[in-house]
N, C-alpha and C. Protein backbone atom coordinates (compact mmCIF):
# COMPACT_ATOMS: atom_id res chain seq x y z
N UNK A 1 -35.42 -11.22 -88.85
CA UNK A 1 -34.99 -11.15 -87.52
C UNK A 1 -36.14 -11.37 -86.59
N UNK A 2 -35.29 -12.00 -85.91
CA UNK A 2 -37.15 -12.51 -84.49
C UNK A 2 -36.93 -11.27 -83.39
N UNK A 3 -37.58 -11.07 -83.11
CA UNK A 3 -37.65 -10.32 -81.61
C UNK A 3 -37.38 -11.33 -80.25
N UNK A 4 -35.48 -11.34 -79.84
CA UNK A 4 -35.56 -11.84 -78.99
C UNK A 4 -35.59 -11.04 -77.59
N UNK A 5 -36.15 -11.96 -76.27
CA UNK A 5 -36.35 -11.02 -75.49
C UNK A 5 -34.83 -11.26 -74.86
N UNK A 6 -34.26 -9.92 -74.67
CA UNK A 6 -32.94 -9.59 -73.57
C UNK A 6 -33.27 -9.13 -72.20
N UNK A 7 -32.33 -10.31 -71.52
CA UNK A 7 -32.66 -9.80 -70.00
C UNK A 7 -32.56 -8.18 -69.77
N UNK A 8 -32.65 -8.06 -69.06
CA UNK A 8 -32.32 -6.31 -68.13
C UNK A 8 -32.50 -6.82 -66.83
N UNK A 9 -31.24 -6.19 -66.25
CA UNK A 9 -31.20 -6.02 -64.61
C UNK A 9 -31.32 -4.85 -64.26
N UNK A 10 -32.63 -4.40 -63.42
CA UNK A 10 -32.31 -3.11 -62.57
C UNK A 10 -31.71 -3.17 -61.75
N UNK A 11 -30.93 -1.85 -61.74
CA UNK A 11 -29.67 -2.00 -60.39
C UNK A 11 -30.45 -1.01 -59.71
N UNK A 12 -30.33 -1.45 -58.63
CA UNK A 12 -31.02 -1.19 -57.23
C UNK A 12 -29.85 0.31 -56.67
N UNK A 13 -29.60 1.23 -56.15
CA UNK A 13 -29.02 1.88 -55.08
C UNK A 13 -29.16 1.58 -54.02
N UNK A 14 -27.77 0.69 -53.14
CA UNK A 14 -27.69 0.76 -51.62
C UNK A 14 -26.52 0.88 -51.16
N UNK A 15 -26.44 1.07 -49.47
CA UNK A 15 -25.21 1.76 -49.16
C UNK A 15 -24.29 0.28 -49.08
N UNK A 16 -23.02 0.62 -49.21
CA UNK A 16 -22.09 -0.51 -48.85
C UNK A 16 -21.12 -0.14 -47.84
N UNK A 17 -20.88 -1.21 -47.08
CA UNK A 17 -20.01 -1.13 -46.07
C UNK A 17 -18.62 -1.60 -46.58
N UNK A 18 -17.11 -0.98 -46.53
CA UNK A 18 -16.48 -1.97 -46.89
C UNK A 18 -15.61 -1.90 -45.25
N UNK A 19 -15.31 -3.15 -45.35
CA UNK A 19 -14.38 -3.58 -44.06
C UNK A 19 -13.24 -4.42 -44.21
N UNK A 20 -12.31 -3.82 -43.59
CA UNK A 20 -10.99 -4.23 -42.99
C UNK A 20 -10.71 -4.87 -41.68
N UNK A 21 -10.32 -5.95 -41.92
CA UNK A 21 -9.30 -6.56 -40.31
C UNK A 21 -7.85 -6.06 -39.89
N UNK A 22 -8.41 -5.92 -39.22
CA UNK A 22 -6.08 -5.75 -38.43
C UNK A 22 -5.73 -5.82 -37.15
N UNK A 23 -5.03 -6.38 -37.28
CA UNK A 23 -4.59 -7.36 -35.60
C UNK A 23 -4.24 -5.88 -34.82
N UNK A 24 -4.35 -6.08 -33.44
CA UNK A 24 -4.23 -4.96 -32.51
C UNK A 24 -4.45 -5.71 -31.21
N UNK A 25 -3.97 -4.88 -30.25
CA UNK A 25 -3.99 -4.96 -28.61
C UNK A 25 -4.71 -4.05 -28.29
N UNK A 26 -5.42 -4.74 -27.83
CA UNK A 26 -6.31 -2.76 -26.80
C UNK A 26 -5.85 -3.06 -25.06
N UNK A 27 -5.58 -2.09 -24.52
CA UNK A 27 -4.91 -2.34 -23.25
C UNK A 27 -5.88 -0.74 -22.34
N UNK A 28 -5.74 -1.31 -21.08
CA UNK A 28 -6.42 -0.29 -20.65
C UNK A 28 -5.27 0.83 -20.27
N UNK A 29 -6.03 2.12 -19.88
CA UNK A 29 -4.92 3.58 -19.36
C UNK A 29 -4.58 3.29 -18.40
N UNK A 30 -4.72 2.96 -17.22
CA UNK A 30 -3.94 2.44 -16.38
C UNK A 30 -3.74 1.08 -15.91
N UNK A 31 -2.79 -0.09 -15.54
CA UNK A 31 -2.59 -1.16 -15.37
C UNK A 31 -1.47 -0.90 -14.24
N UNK A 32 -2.01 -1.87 -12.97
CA UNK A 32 -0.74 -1.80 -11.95
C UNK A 32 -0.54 -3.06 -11.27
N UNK A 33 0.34 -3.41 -11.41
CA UNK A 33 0.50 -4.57 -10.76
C UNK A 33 0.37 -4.38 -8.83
N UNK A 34 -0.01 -5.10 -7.97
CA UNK A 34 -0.14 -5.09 -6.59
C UNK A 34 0.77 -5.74 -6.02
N UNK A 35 1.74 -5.68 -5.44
CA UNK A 35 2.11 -6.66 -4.27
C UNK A 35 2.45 -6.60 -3.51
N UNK A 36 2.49 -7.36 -2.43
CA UNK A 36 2.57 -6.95 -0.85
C UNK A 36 4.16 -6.73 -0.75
N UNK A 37 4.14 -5.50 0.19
CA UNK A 37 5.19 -4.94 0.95
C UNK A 37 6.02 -5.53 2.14
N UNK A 38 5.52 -6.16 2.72
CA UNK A 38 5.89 -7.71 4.03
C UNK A 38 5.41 -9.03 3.08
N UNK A 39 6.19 -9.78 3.92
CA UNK A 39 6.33 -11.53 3.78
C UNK A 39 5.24 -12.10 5.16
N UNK A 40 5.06 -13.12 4.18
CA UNK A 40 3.52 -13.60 5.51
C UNK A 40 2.30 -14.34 4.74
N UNK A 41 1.19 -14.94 5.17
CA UNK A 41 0.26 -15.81 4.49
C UNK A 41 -1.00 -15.20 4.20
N UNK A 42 -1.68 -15.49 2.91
CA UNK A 42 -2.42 -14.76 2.92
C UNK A 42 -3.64 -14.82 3.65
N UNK A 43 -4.08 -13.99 4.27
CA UNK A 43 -5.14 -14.73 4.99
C UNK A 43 -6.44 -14.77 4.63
N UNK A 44 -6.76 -13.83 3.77
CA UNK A 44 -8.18 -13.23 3.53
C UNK A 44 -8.32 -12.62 2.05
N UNK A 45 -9.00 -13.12 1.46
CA UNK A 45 -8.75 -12.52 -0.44
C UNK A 45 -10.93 -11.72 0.01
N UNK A 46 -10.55 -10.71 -0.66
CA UNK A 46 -11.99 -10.20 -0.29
C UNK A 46 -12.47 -9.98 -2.27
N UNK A 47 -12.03 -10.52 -2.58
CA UNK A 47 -12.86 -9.65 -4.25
C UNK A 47 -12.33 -11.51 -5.17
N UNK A 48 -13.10 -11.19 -6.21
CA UNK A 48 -12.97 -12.37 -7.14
C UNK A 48 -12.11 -11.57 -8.34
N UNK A 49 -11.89 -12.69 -9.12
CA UNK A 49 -10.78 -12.16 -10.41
C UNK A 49 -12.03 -11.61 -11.60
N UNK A 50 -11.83 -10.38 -12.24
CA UNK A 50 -12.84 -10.41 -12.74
C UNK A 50 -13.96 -9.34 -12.50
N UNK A 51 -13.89 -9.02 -11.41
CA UNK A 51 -14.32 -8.19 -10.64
C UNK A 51 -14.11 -6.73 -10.53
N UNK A 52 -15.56 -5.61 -11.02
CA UNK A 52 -14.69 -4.16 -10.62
C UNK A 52 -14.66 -3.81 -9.06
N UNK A 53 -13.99 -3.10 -8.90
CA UNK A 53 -13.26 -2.49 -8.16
C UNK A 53 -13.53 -1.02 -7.59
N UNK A 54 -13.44 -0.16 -6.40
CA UNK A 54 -13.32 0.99 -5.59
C UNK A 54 -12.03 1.60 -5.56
N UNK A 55 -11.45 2.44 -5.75
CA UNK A 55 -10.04 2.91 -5.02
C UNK A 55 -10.62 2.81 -3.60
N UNK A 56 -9.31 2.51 -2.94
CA UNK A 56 -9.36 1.81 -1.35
C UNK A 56 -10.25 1.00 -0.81
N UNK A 57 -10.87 -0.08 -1.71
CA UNK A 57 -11.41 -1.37 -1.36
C UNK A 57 -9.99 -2.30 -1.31
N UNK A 58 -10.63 -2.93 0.01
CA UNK A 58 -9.75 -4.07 0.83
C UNK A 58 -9.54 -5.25 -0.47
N UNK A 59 -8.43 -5.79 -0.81
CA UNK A 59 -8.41 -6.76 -1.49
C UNK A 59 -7.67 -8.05 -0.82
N UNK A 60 -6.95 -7.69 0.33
CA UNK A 60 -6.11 -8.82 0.14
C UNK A 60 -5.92 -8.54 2.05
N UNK A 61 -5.83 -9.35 2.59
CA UNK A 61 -4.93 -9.34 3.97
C UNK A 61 -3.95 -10.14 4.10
N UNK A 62 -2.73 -10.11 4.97
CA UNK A 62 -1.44 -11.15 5.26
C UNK A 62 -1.51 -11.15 6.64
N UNK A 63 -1.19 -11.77 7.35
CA UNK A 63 -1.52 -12.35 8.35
C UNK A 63 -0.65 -10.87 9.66
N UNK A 64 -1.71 -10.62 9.96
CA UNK A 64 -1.92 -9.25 10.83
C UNK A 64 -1.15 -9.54 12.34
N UNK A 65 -1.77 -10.33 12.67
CA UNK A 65 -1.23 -11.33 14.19
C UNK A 65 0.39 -10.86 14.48
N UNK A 66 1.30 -11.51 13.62
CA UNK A 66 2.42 -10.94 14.00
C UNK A 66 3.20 -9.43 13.67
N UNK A 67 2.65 -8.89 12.71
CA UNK A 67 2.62 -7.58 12.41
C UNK A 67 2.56 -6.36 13.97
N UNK A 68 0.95 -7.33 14.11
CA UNK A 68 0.27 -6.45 15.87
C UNK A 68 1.49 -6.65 16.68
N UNK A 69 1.92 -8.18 16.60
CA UNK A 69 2.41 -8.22 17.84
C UNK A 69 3.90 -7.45 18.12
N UNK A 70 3.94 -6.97 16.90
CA UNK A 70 5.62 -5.67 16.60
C UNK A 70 5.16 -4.13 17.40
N UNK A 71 3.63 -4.13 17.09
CA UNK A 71 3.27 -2.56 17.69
C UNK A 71 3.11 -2.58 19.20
N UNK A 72 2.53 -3.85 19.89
CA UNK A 72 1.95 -3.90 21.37
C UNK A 72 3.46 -3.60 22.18
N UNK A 73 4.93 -3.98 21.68
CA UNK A 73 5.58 -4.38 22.82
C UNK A 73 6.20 -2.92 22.38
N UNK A 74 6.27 -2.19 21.92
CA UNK A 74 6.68 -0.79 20.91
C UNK A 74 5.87 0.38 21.49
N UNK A 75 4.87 -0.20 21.90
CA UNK A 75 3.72 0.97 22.72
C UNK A 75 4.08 0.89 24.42
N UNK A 76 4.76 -0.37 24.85
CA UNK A 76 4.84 -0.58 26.17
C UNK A 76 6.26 0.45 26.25
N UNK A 77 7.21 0.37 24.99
CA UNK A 77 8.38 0.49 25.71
C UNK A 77 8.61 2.26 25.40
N UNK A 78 7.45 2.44 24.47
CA UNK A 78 7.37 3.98 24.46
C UNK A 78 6.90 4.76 25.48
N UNK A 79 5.88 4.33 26.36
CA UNK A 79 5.82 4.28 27.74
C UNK A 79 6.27 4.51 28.83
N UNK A 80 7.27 3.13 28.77
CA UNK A 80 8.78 2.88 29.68
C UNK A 80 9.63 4.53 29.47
N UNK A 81 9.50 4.22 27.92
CA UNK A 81 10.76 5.66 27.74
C UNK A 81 10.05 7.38 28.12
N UNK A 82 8.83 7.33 28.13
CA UNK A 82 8.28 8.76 28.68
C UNK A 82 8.50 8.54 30.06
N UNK A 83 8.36 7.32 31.02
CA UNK A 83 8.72 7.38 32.14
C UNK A 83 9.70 7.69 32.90
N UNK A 84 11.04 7.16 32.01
CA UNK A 84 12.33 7.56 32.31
C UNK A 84 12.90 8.99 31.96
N UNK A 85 11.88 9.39 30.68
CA UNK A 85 12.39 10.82 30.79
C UNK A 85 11.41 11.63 31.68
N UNK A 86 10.16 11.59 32.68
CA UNK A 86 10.08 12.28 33.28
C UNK A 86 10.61 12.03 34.33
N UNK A 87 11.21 10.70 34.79
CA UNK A 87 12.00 10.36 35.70
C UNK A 87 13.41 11.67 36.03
N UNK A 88 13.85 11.73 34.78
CA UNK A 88 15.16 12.28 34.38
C UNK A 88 15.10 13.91 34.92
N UNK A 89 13.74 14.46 34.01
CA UNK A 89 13.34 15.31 34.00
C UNK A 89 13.14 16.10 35.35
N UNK A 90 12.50 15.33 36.66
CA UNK A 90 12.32 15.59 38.04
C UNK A 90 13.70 15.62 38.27
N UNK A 91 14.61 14.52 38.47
CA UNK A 91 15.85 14.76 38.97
C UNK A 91 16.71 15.97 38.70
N UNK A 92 16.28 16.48 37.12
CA UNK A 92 17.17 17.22 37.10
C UNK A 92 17.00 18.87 37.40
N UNK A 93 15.52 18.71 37.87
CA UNK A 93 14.92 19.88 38.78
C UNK A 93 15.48 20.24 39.89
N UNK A 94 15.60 18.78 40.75
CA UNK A 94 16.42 18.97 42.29
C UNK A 94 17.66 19.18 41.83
N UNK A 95 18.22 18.73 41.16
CA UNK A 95 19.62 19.17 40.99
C UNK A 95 20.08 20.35 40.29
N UNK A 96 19.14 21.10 39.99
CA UNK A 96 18.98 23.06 39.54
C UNK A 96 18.74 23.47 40.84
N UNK A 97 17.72 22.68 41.76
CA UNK A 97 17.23 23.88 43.16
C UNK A 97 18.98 23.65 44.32
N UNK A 98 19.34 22.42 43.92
CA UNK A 98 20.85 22.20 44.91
C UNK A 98 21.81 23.19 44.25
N UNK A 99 21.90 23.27 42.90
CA UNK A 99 23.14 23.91 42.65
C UNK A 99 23.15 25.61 42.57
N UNK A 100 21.36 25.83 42.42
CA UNK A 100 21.11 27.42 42.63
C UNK A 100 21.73 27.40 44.02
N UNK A 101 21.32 27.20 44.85
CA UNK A 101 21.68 26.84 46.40
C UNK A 101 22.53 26.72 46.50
N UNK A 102 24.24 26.41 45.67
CA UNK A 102 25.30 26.67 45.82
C UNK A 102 25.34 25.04 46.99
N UNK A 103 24.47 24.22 46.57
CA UNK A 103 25.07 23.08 47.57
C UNK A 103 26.00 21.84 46.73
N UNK A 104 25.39 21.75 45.79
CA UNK A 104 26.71 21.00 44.46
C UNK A 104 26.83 21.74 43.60
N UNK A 105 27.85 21.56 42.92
CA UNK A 105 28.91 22.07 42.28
C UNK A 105 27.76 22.25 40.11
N UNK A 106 28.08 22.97 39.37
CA UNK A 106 27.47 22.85 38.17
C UNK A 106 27.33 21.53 37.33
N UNK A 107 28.29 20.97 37.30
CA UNK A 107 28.71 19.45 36.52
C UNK A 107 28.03 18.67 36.86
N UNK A 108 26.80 18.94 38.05
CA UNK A 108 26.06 17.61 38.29
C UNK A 108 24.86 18.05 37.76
N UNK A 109 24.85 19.56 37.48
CA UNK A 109 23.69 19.75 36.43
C UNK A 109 23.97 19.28 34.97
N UNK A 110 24.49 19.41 34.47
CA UNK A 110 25.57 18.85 33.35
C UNK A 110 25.02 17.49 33.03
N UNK A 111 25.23 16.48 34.37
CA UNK A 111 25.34 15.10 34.18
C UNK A 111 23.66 14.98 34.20
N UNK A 112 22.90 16.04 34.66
CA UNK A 112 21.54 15.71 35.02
C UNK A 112 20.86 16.21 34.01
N UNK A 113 21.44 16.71 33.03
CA UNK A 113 21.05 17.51 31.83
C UNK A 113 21.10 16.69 30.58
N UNK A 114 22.58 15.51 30.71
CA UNK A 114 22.86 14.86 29.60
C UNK A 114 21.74 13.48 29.69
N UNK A 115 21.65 13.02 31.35
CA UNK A 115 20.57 11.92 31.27
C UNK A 115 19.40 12.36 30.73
N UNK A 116 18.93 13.62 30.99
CA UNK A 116 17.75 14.14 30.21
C UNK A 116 17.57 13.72 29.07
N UNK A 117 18.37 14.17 28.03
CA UNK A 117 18.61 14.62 26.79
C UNK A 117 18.92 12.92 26.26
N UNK A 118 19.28 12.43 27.31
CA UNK A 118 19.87 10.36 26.93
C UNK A 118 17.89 10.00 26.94
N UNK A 119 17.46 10.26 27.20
CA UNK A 119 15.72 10.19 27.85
C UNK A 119 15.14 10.33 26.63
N UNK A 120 14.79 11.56 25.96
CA UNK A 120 14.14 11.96 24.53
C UNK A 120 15.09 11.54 23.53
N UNK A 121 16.73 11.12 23.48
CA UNK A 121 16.53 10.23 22.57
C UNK A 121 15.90 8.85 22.57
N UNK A 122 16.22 8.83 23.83
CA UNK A 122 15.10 7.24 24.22
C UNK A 122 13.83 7.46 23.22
N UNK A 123 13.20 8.01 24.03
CA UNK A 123 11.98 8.21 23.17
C UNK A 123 11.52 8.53 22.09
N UNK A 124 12.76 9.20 21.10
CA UNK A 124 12.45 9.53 19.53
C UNK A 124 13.02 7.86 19.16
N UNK A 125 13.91 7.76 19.50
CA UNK A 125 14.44 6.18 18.69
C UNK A 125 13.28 4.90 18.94
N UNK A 126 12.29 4.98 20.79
CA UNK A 126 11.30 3.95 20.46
C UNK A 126 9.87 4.61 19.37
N UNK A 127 9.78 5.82 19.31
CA UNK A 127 8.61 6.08 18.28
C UNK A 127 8.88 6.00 16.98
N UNK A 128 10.33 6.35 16.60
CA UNK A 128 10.45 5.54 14.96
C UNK A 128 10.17 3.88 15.02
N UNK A 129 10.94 3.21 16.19
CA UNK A 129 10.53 1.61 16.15
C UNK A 129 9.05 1.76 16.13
N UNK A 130 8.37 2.11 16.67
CA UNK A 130 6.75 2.25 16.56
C UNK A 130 5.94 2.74 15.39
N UNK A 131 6.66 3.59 14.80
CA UNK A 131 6.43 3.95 13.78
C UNK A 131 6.29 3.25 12.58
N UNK A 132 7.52 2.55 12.44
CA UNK A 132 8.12 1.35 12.03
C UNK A 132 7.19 0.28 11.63
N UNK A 133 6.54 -0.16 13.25
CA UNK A 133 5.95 -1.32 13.28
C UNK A 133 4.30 -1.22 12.73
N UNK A 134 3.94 -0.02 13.28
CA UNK A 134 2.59 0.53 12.70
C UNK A 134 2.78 0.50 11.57
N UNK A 135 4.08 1.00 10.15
CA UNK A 135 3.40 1.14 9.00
C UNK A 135 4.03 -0.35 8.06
N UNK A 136 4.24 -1.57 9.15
CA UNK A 136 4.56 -2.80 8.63
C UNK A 136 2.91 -3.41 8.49
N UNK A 137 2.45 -3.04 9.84
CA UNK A 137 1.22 -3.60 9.85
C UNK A 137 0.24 -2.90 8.73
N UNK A 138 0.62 -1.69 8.53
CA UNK A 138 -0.77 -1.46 7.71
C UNK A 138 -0.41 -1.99 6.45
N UNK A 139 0.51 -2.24 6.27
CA UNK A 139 1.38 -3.06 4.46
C UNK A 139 0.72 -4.47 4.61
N UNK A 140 0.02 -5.30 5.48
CA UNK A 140 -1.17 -6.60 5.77
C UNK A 140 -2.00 -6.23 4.91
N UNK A 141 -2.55 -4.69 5.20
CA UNK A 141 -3.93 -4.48 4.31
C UNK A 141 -3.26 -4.05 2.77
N UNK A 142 -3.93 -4.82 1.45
CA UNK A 142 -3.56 -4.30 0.35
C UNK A 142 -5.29 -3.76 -0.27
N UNK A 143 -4.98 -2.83 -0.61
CA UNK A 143 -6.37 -1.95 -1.27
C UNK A 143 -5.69 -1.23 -2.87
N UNK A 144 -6.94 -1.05 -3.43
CA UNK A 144 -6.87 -0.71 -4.78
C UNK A 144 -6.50 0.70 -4.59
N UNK A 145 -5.52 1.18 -5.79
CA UNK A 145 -5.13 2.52 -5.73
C UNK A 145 -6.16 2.90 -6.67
N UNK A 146 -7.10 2.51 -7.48
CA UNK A 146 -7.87 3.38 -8.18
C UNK A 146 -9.29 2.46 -8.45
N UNK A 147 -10.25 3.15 -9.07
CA UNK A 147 -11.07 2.05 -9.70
C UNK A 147 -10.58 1.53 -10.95
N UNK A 148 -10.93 0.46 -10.87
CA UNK A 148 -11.03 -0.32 -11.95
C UNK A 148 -11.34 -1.93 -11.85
N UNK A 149 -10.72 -3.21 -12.82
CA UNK A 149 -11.14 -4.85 -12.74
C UNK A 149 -9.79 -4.91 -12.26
N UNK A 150 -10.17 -6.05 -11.77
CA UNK A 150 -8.52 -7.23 -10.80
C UNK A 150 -8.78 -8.40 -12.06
N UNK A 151 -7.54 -8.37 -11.71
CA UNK A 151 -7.20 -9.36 -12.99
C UNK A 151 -6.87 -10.87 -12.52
N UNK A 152 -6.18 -11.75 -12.71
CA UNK A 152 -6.29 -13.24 -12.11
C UNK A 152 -5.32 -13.17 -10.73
N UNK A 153 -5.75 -14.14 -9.79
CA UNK A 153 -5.16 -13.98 -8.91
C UNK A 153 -4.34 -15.44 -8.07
N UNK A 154 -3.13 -15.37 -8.90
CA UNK A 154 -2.61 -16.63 -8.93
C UNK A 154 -2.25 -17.54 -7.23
N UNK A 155 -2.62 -16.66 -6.21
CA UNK A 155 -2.93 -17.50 -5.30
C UNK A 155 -4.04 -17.60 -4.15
N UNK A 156 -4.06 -18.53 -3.21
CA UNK A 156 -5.15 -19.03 -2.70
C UNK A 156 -4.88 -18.49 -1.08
N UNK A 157 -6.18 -18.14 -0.20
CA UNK A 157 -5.80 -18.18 0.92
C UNK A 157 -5.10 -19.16 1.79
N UNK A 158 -4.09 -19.04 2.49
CA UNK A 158 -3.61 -19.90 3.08
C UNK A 158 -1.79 -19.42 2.58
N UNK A 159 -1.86 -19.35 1.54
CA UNK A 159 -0.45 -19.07 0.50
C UNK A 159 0.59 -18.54 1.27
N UNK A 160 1.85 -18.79 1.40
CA UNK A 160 2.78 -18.30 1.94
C UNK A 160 3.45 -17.39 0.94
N UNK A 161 3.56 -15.79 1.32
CA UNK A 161 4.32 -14.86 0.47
C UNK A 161 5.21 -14.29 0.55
N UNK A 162 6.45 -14.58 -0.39
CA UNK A 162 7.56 -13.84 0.41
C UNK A 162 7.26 -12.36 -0.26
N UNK A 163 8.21 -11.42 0.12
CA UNK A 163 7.57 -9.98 0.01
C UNK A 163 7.91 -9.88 -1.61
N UNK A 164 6.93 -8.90 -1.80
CA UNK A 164 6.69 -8.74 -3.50
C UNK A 164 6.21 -9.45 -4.05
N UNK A 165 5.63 -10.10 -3.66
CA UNK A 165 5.17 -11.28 -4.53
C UNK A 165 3.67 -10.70 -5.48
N UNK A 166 3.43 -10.95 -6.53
CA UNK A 166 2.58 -10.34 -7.68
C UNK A 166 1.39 -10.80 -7.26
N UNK A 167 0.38 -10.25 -6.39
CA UNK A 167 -0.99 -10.75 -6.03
C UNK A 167 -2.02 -10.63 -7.06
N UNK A 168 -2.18 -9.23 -7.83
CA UNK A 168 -2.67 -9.41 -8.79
C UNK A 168 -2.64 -7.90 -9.69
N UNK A 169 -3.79 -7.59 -10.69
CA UNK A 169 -3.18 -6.64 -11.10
C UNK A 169 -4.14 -6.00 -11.76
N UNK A 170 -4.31 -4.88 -11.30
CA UNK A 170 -6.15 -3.98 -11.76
C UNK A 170 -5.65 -2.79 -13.07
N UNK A 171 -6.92 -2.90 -13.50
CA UNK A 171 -6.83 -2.59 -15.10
C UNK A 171 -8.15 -1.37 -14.64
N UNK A 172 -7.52 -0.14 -15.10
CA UNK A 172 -9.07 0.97 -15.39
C UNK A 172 -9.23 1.09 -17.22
N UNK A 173 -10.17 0.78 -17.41
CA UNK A 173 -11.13 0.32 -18.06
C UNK A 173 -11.75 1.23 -18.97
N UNK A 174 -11.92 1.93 -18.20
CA UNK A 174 -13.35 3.16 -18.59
C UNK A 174 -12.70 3.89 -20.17
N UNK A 175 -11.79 3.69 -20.20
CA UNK A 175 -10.76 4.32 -21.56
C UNK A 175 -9.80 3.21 -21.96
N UNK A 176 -10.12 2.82 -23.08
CA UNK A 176 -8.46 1.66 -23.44
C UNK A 176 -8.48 2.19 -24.68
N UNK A 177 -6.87 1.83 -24.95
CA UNK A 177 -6.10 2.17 -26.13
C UNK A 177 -5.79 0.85 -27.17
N UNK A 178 -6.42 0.94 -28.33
CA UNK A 178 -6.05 -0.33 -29.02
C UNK A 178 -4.79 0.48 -30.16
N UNK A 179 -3.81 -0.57 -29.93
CA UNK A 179 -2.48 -0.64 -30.62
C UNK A 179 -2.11 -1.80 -31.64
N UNK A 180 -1.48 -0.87 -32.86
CA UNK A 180 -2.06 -1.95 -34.30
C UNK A 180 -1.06 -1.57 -35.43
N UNK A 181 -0.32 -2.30 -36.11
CA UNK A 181 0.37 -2.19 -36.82
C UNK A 181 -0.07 -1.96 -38.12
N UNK A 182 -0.18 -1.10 -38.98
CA UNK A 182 -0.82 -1.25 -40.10
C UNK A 182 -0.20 -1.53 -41.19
């Protein structure tokens, strides 16, 4: 017999990794879509797609101009209507000092009581219109309800929007959930 030589392998100790693939979605904890509350053009995009984000940073404006021009004539006529009810209001003073005085009869306090009272509804019905018009206008400004990224923003300044329309749609980030079938 010859002496043949036989390999030998030393086996080494090292760590092994083993790894798996598996399809999944990771989505962030909150996702909201934005869109404007009034119809109107856009006028002003202030942030890029892509971009993080402030809660109550300005993102978007719609054209403010006619919005304003709902509050200016709403402020004149709320005005008008405090005028007429202190108008109302005086008259129906003299017509308490005549009828204490026994010089007309009660019923014209009555009638001077109901124009009153016709007066402050005047004036509650123009401060809801005002009301109204103030919180149309502030629905122009769209701002982020939280931090986080804006996501694509499928239109351009200039864009005509009818209301609701999907401006875009911010993702918080800071935590996402990946979802996976195994």
């Amino acid at each position: 017999m010859s002496n043949q030589e036989i390999p030998v392998i030393v086996l080494a100790t090292k760590d092994t990794f083993l790894q798996r693939s598996y399809v999944a979605s990771v989505e962030a904890t909150s996702n909201v879509e934005l869109r404007n509350k009034v119809a109107g053009y856009l006028e002003k995009i202030y942030v890029d797609e892509g971009q993080p984000v402030k809660k109550d940073q300005p993102l978007f404006t719609i054209n403010t101009d006619e919005y304003q021009a709902e509050v200016s004539p709403a402020n004149a006529l709320l005005s008008n209507a405090i005028a007429s009810s202190k108008e109302a209001e005086v008259q129906m003073s003299r017509v308490k000092l005549l009828v204490d005085k026994d010089i007309i009869s009660n019923s014209e306090m009555d009638v001077a009581r109901a124009k009153q009272n016709a007066q402050q509804a005047k004036i509650n019905e123009v401060l809801s219109n005002l009301s109204m018009a103030k919180t149309r206008l502030s629905y122009t400004r769209v701002t982020v309800p939280f931090d986080g990224i804006i996501d694509r923003i499928p239109f351009k300044t200039g864009s005509l929007l009818s209301e609701g329309s999907l401006l875009t749609t911010v993702s918080d980030i800071r935590l996402v959930y990946a979802y996976s079938k195994i």
